[in-house]
Protein backbone atom coordinates (compact mmCIF):
# COMPACT_ATOMS: atom_id res chain seq x y z
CA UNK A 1 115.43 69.84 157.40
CA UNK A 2 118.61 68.13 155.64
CA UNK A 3 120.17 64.60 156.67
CA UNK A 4 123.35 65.34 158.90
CA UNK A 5 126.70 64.01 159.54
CA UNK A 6 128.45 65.30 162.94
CA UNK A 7 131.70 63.29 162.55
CA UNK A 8 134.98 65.03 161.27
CA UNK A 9 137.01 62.77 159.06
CA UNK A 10 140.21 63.53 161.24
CA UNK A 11 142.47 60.51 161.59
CA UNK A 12 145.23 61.42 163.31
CA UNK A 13 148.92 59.83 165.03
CA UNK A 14 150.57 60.16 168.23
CA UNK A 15 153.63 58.25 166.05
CA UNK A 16 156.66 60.46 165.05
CA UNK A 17 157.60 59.39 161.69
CA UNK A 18 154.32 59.00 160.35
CA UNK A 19 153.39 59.17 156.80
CA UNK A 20 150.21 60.52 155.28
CA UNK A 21 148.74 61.02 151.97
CA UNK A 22 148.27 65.06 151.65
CA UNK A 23 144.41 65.06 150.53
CA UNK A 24 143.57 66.93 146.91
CA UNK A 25 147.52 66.04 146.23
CA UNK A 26 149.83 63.61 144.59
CA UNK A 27 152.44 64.26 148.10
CA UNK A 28 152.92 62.02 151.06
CA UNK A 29 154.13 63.47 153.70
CA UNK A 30 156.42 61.36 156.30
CA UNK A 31 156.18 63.93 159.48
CA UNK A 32 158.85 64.09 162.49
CA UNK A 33 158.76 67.46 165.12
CA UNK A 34 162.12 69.12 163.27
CA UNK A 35 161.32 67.80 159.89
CA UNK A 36 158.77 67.14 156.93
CA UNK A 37 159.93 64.70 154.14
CA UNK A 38 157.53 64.83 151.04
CA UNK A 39 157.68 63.04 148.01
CA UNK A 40 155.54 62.68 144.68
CA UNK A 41 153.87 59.64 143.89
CA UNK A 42 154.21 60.62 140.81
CA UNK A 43 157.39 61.89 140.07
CA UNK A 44 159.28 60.45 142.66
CA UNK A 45 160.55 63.56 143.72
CA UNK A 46 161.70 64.36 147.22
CA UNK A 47 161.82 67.54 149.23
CA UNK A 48 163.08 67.86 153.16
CA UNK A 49 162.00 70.98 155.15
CA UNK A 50 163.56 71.19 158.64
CA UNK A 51 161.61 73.17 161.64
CA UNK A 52 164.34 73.45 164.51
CA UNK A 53 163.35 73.47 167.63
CA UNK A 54 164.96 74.93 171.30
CA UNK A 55 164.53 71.65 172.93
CA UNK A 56 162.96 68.19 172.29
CA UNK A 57 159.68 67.76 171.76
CA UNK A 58 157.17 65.79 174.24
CA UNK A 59 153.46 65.47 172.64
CA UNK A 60 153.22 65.19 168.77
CA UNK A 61 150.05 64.75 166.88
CA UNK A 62 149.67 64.42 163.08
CA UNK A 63 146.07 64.60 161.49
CA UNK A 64 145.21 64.18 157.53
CA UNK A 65 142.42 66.61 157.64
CA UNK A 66 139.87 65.36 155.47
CA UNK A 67 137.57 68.54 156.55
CA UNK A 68 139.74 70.95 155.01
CA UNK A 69 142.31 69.18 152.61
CA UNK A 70 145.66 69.16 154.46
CA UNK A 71 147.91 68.07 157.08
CA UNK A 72 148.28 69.29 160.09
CA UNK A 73 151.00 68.72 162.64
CA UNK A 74 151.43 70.07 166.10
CA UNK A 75 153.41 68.93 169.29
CA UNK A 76 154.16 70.78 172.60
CA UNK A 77 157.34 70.22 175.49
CA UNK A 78 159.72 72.11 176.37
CA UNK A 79 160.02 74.30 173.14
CA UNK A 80 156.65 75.37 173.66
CA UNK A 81 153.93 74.82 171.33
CA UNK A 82 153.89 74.60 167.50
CA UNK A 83 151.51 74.08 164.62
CA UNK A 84 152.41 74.10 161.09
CA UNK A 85 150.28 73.00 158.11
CA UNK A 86 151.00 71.12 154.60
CA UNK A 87 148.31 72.83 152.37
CA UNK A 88 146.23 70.53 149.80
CA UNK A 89 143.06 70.91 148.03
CA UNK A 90 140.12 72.30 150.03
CA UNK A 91 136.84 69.85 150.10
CA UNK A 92 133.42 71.60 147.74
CA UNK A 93 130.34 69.79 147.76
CA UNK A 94 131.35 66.04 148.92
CA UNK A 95 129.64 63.31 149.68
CA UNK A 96 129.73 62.27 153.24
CA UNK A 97 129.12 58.91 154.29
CA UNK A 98 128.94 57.92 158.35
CA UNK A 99 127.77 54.44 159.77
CA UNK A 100 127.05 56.01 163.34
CA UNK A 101 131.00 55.21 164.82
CA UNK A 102 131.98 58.08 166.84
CA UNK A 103 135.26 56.94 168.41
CA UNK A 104 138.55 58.98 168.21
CA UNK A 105 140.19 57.79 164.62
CA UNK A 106 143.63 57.45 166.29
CA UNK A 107 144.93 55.37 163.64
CA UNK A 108 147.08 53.39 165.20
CA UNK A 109 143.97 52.05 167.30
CA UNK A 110 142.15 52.30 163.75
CA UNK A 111 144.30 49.82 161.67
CA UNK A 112 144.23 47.32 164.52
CA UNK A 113 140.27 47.40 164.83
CA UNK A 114 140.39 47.05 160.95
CA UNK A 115 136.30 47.92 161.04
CA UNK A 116 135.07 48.70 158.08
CA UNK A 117 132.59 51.27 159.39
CA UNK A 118 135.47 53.83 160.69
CA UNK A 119 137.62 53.14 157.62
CA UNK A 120 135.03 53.20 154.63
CA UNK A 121 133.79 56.63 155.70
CA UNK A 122 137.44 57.83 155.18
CA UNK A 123 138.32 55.81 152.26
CA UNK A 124 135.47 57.29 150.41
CA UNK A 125 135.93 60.92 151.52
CA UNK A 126 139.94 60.61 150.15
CA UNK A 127 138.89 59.43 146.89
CA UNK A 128 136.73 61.57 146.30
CA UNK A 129 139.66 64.15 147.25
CA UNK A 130 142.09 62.53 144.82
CA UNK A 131 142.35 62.99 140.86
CA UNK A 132 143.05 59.90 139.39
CA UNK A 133 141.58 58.26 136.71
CA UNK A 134 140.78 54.46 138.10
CA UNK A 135 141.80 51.80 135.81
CA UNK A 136 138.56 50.12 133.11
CA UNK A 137 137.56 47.10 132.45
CA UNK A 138 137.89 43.26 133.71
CA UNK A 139 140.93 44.08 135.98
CA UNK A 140 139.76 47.49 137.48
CA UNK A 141 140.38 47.08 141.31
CA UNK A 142 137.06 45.98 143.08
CA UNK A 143 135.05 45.57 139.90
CA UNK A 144 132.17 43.36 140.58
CA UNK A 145 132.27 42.45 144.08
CA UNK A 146 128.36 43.42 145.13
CA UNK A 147 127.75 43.84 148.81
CA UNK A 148 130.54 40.90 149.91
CA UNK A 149 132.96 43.38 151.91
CA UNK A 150 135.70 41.08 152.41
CA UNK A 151 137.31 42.22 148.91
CA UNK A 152 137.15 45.53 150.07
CA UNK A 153 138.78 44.73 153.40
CA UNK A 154 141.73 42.88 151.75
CA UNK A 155 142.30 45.60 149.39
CA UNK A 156 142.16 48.07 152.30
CA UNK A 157 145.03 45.48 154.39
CA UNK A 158 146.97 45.16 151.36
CA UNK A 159 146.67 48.59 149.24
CA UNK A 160 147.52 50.87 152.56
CA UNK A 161 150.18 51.07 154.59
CA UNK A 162 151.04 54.01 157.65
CA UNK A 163 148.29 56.72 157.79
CA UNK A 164 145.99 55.91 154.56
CA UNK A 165 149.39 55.90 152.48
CA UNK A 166 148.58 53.84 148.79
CA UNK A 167 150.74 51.49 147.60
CA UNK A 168 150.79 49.55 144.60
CA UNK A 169 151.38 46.07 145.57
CA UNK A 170 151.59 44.72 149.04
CA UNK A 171 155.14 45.42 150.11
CA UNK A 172 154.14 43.71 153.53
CA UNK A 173 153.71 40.27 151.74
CA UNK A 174 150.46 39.28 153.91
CA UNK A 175 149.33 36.43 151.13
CA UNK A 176 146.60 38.86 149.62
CA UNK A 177 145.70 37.54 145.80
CA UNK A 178 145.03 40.89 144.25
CA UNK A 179 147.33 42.32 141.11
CA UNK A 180 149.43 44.96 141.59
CA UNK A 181 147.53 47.98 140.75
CA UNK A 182 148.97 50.25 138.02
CA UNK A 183 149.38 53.28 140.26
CA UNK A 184 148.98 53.47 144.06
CA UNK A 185 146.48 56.45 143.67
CA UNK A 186 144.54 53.78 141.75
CA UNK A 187 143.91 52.23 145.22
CA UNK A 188 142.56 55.35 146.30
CA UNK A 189 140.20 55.94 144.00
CA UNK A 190 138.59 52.55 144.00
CA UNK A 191 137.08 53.86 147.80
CA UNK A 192 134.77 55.69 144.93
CA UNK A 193 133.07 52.33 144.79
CA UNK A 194 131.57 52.16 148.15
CA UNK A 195 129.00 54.37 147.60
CA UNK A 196 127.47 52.03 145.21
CA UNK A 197 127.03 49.76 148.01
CA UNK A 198 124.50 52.36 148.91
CA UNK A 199 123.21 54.54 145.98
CA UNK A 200 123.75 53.72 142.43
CA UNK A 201 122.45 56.24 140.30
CA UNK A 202 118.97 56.13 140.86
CA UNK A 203 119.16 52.62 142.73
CA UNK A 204 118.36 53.13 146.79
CA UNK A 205 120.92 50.77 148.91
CA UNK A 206 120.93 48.28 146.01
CA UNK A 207 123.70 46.14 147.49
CA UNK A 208 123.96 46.99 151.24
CA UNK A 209 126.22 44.65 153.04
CA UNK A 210 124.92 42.73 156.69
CA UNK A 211 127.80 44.68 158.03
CA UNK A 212 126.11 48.01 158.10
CA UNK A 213 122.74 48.06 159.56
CA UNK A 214 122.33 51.63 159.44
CA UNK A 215 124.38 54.74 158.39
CA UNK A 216 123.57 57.63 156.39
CA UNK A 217 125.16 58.86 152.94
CA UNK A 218 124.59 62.49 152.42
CA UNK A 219 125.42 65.37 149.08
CA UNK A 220 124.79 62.54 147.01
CA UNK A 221 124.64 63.32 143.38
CA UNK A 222 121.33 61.46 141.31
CA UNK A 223 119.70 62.18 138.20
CA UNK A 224 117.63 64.34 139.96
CA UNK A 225 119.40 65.98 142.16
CA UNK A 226 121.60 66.19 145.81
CA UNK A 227 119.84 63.39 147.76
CA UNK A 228 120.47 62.58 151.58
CA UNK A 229 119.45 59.07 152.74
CA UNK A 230 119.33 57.37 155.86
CA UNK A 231 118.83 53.51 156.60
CA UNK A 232 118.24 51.73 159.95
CA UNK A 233 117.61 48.01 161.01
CA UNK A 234 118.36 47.41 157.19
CA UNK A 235 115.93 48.96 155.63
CA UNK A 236 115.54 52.68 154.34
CA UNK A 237 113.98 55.03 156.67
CA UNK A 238 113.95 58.75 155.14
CA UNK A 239 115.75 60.67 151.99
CA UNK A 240 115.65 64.77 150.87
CA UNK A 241 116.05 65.05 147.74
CA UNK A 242 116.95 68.84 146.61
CA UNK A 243 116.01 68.78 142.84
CA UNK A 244 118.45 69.67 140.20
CA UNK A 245 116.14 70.13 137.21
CA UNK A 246 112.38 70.04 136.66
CA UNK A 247 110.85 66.52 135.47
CA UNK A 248 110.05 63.01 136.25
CA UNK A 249 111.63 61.79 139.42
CA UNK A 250 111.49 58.04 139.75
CA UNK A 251 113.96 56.24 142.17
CA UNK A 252 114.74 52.04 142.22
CA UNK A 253 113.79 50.82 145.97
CA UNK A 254 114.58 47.10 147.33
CA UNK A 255 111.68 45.53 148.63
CA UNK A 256 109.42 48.66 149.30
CA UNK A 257 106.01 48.97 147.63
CA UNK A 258 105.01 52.49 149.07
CA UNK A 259 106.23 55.74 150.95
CA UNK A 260 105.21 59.07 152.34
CA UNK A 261 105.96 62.14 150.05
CA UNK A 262 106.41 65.42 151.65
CA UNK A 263 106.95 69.36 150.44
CA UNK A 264 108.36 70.55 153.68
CA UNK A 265 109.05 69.06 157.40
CA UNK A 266 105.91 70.49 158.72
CA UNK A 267 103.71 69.44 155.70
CA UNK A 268 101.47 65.89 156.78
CA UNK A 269 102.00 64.41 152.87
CA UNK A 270 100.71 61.69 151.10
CA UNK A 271 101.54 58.03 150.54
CA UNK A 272 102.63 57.33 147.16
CA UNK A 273 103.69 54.13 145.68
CA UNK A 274 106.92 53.73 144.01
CA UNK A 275 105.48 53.09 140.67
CA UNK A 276 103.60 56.35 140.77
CA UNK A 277 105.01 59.16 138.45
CA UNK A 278 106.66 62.02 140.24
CA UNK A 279 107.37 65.66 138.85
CA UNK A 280 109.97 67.69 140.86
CA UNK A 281 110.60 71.74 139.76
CA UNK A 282 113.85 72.79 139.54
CA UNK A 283 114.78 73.89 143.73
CA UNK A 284 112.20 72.14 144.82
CA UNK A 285 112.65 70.16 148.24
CA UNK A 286 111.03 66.52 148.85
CA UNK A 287 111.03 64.62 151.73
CA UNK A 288 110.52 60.76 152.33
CA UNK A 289 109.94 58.70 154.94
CA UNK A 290 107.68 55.94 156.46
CA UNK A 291 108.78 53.40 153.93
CA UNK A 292 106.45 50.51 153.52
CA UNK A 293 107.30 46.53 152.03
């Protein structure tokens, strides 16, 4: 039995004129009911497509689909109903991280709550979306900031504007102190860094901030394999591990001195202690849980 996430990274906008990033792409896309302005954060190229319509428009909805790598926008009135798509790259094999928030991500409502655990979860799952190659060394955007989220926070307040838009330097002039990045996709791609608040490499929830009490991070790549983890009250309280390749399997655990280690759901295991040497064969599935200080 796998770790599972039920919510659907769907933030979406009541707000005509609404800008998004298109996920897998380098596009945003500023969305109205008769037309779709897109330009390349790259190139700085712009491209208008117009969608008449028979009469005005009365409900209009935008969502960045984070499920399935575009944008969708819909609206309904007098015209009758319509639905058109901007097509980016389709999500394989990502990480998913949740902290148990299950409230509608209208982002206007979103961006005034400004809580990290309904942003981070979509932060992370757009990076992973987006290729860009974050900057190295000293200056690299959230470098060495351990579990204190308030850097994270700022960069989110400063780096973002509209619908999880990047920009490189805080054209809303709130007073923030960081650089200007280099590109605004840069500020994308540092959301890659929030999973080491809570898996790094072999390291379980090395760094995990007061803020998040529990959540669960799931498809994680390790050393040894796609791992799913889940932490309450703090403290770790089960993993699967689905093992990549045969061979030792030892994993870094903060403040805990033994678990239970199981071959299937229905199997009663054994308590191990996390200096004992584990061997895990190549498809093999473990399961841990009552986690012991």
């Amino acid at each position: 039995m796998r770790i599972v996430i039920s919510n659907r990274y769907r933030p979406f906008s009541h707000r005509k004129g609404i800008s998004c990033l298109v996920p897998g792409t380098t596009l945003v896309a500023t969305c109205y009911p008769t037309r779709t302005v897109l330009c390349d954060l790259v190139t700085q190229k712009t491209e208008e497509q117009e969608h008449p319509l028979l009469a005005p428009c009365d409900h209009f909805t935008v969502f960045q689909d984070l499920e399935r790598g575009r944008v969708q926008i819909e609206g309904s009135g007098p015209c009758g109903f319509f639905r058109r798509f901007i097509e980016g790259r389709p999500p394989q094999d990502l990480e998913r991280l949740s902290f148990g928030v299950s409230k509608q991500l209208n982002w206007d409502f979103v961006h005034e709550r400004c809580d990290p655990r309904e942003i981070f979860p979509l932060w992370h799952r757009l990076a992973q979306l987006t290729s860009y190659e974050e900057e190295t060394g000293k200056g690299t955007l959230l470098a060495a900031c351990d579990n204190d989220l308030q850097p994270y926070l700022d960069l989110y307040r400063a780096g973002f504007e509209s619908l999880l838009v990047p920009r490189a330097q805080d054209t809303d002039y709130q007073g923030f102190k960081y650089p200007p990045a280099k590109h605004p996709l840069a500020v994308v791609s540092a959301g890659l860094r929030l999973r080491r608040l809570f898996l790094d490499q072999a390291r379980i929830l090395p760094s995990l901030p007061p803020q998040f009490p529990a959540g669960r991070l799931t498809q994680a790549k390790t050393p040894f394999g796609l791992l799913d983890l889940e932490w309450s009250k703090k403290q770790i309280r089960r993993m699967v591990l689905e093992v990549g390749q045969s061979g030792e399997i030892l994993f870094d655990f903060k403040d805990v001195k033994r678990f239970r280690l199981r071959l299937s759901p229905q199997d009663r295991g054994h308590v191990c202690s996390v200096e004992e040497r584990l061997i895990g064969e190549i498809g093999q599935r473990l399961y841990f849980d009552c986690f012991q200080k």
